[in-house]
Protein backbone atom coordinates (compact mmCIF):
# COMPACT_ATOMS: atom_id res chain seq x y z
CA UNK A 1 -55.47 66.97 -91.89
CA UNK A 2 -58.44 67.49 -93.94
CA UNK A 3 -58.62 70.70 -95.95
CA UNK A 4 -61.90 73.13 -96.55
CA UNK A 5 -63.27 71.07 -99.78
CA UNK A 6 -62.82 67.90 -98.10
CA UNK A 7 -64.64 68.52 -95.08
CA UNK A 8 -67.48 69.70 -97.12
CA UNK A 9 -67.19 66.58 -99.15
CA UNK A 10 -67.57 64.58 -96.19
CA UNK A 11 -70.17 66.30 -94.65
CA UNK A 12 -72.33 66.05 -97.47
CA UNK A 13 -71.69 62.27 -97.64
CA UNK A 14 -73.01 61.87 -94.08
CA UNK A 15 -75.79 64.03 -94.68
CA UNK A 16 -76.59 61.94 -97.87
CA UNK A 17 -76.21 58.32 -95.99
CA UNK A 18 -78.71 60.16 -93.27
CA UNK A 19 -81.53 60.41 -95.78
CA UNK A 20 -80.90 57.25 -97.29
CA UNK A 21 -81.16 55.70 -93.76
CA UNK A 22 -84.34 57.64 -93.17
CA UNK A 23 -86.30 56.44 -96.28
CA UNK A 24 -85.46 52.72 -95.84
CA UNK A 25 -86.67 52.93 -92.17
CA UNK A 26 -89.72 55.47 -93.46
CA UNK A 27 -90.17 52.40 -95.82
CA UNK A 28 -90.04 49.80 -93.05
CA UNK A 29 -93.07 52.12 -91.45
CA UNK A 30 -95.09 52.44 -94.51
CA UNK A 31 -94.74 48.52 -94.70
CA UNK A 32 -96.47 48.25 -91.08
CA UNK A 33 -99.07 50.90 -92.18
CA UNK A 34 -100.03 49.25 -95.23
CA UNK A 35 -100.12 45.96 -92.98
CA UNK A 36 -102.17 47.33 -90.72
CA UNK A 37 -104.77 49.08 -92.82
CA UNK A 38 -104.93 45.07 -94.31
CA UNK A 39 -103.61 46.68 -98.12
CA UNK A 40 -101.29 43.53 -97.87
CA UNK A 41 -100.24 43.86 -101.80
CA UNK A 42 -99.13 47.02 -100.75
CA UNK A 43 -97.43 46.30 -97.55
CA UNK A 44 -95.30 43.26 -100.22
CA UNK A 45 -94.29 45.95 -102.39
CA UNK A 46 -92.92 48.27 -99.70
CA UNK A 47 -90.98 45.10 -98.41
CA UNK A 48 -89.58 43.95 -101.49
CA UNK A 49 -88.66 47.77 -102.05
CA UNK A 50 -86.15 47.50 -99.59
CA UNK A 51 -84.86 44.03 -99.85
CA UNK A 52 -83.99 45.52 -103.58
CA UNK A 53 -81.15 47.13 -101.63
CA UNK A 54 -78.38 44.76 -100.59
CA UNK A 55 -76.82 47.25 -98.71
CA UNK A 56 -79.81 47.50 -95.90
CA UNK A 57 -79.92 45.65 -92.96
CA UNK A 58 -80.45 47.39 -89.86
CA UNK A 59 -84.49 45.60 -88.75
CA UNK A 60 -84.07 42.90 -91.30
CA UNK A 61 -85.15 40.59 -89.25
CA UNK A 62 -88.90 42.51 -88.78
CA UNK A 63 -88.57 43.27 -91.89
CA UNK A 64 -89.03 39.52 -92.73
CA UNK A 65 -91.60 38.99 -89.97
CA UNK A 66 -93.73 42.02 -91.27
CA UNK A 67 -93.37 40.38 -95.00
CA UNK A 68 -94.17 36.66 -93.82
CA UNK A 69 -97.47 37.55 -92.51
CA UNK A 70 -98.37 39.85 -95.46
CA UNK A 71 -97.54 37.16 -97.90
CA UNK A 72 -99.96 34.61 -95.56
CA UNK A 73 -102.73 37.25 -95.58
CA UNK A 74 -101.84 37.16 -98.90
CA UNK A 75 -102.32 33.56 -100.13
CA UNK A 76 -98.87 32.97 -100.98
CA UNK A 77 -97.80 30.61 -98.25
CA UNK A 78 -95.12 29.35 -100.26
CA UNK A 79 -93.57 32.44 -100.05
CA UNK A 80 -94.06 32.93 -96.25
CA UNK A 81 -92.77 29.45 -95.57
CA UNK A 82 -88.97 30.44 -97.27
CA UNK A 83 -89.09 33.75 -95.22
CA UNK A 84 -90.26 32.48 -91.60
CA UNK A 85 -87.47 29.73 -92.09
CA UNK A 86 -85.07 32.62 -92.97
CA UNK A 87 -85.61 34.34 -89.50
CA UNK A 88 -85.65 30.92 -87.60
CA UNK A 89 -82.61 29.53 -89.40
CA UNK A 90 -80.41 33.11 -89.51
CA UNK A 91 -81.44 35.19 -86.98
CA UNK A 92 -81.61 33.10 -83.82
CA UNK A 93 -81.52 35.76 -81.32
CA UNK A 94 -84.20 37.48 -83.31
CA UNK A 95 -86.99 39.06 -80.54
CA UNK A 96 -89.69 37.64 -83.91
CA UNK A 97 -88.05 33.93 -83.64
CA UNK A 98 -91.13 32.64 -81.66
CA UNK A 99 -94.03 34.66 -84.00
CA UNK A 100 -91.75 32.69 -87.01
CA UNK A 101 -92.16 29.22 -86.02
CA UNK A 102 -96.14 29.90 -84.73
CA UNK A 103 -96.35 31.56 -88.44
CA UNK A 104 -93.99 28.71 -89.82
CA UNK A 105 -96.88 26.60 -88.60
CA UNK A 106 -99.49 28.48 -89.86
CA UNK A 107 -98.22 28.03 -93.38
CA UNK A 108 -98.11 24.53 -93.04
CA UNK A 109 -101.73 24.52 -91.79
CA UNK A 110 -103.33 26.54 -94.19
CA UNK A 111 -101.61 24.70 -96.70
CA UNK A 112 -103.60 21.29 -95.46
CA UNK A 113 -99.91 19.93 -94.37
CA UNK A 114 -100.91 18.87 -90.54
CA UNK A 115 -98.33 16.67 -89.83
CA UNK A 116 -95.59 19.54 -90.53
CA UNK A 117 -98.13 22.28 -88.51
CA UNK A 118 -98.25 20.15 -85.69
CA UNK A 119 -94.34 19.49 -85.60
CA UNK A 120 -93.83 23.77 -85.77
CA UNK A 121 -96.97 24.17 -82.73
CA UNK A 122 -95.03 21.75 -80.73
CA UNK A 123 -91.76 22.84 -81.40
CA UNK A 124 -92.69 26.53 -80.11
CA UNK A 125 -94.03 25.34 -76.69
CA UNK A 126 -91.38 22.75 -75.97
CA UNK A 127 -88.86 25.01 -76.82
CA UNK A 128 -90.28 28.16 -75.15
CA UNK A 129 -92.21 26.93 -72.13
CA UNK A 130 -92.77 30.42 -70.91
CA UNK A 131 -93.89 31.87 -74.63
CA UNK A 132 -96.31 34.67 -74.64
CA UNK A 133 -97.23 32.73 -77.74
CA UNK A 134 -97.67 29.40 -75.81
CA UNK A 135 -101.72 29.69 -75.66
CA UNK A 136 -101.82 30.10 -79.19
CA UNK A 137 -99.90 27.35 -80.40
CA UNK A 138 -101.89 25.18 -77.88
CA UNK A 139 -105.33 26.45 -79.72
CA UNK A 140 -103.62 25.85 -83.27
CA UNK A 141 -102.74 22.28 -81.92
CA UNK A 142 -106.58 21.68 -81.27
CA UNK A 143 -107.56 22.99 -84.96
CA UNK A 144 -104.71 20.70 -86.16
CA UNK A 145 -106.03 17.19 -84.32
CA UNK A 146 -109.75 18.64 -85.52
CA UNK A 147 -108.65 18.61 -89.20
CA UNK A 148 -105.72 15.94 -89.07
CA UNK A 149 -107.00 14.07 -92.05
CA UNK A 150 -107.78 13.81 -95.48
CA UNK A 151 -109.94 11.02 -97.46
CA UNK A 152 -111.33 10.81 -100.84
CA UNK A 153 -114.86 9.89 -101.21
CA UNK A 154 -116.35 7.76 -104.17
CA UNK A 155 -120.06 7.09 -103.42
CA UNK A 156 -122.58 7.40 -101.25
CA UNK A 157 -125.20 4.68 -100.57
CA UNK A 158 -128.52 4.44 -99.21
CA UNK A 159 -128.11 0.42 -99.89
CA UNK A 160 -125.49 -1.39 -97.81
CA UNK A 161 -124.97 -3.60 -100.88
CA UNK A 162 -124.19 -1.63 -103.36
CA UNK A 163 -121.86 0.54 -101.32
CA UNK A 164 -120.19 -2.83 -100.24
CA UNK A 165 -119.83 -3.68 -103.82
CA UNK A 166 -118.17 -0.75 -104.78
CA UNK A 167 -115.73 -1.00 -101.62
CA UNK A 168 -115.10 -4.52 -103.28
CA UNK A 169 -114.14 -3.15 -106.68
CA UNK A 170 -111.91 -0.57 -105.13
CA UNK A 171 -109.76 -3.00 -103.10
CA UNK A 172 -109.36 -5.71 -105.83
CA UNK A 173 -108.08 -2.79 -107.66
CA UNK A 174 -105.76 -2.18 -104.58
CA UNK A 175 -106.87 0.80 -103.57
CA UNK A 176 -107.27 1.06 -99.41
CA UNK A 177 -110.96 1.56 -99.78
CA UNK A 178 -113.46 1.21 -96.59
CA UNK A 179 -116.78 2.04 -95.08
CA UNK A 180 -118.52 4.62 -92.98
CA UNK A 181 -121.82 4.59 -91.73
CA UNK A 182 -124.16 8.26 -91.32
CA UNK A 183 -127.63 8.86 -90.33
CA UNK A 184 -128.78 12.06 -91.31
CA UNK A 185 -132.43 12.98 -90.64
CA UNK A 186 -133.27 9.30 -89.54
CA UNK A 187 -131.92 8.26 -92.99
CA UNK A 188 -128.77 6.05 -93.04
CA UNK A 189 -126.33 6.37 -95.72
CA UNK A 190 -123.30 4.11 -96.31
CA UNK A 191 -119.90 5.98 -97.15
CA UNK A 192 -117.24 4.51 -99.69
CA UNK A 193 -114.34 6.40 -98.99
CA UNK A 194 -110.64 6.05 -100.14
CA UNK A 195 -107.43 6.73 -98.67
CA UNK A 196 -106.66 8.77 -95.55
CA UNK A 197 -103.47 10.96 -94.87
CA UNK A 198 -102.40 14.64 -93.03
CA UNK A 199 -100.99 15.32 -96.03
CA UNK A 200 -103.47 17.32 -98.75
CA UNK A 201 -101.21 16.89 -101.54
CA UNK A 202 -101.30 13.19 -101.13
CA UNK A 203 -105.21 12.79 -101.04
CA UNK A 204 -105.68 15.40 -104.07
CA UNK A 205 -103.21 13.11 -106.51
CA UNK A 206 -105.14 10.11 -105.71
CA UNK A 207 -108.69 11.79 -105.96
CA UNK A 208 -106.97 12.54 -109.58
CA UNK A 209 -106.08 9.27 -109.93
CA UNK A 210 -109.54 7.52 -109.24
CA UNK A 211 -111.38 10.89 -111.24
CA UNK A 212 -109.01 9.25 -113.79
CA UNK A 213 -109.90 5.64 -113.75
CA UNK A 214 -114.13 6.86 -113.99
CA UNK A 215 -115.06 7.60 -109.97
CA UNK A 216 -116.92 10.65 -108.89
CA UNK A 217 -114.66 12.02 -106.56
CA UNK A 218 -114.66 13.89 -103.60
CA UNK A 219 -112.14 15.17 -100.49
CA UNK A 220 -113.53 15.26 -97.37
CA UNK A 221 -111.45 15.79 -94.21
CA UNK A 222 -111.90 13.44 -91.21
């Protein structure tokens, strides 16, 4: 049986793991606060406040979600990417799971990567048919097909010859150059582009490679 000191002993430990609880979930609401008020540096530094604890856990997995879309708002998509995979991947009965793979997707698209954007959209409504999130994904699908591709641009033409020339040059050099016809104003312009892919990355390192080799360079999406 517990004597005098150790009851107090015990009560104040209780009393002491109350207060701690309160100021990790007080910091949970100053997160959403900051989120809201669109102070998203702030809301990351509330969020990172409490993942400094190892110990906390209780809302982790809103705790993520809340921290995901900062970090988009945010620029760092990078970041958001590891943490909407973390709520997908270890908390699959999580009530966020669906608003992780729509913002899983998000990263992906804002990053210029449409293939993987389109994969996350579609995996959302197959997988949820009756998603409150359904409509959305469908209207990021459209943006994705409107901006699936990438191409590098080299010249621009009024002349058909010289732009045919240069489209020439490109492919004896084995690059997968081609030709696209514009009118603009009544006045037609002939298009030497280069290259065409979902995938940014893969269209910025050969616009370096050709800005390399002496072409004026441009991306354009398609």
């Amino acid at each position: 049986m517990l004597n005098s000191k150790q009851i107090s002993i015990f009560v104040i430990f209780c009393l002491l793991l109350a207060a701690v609880s309160n100021i990790y979930a007080l910091d949970l609401g100053k997160l959403k606060v900051h989120f809201l008020a669109g102070e998203y540096k702030r809301a990351i530094e509330e969020g990172e406040k409490i993942f400094a604890n190892s110990e906390y856990s209780a809302d982790m997995d809103e705790l993520y979600y809340f921290l995901g879309l900062s970090y988009i708002q945010d620029g760092n998509y990078l970041r958001a990417w590891d943490i909407f995979e973390i709520i997908i991947n270890e908390f699959p009965d999580s009530k966020f799971k669906e608003e992780a793979i729509l913002g899983l997707g998000d990263t992906f698209f804002l990053r210029g990567d449409f293939a993987k954007a389109k994969i996350s959209y579609e995996k959302l409504i197959a997988e949820n048919p009756e998603s409150k999130l359904k409509e959305e994904a469908k209207q990021r699908l459209k943006q994705v097909e409107s901006k699936a591709y990438y191409t590098v641009q080299v010249g621009a033409f009024s002349d058909m010859a010289n732009a045919k020339k240069l489209k020439r040059k490109l492919i004896e050099s084995d690059y997968p150059a081609y030709m696209e016809e514009a009118e603009i104003d009544g006045i037609k312009t002939y298009r030497v582009r280069v290259g065409r892919s979902m995938k940014r990355e893969d269209i910025v390192s050969l616009k370096e490679r050709l800005f390399q080799e002496g072409y004026p360079t441009k991306i354009y999406p398609q």
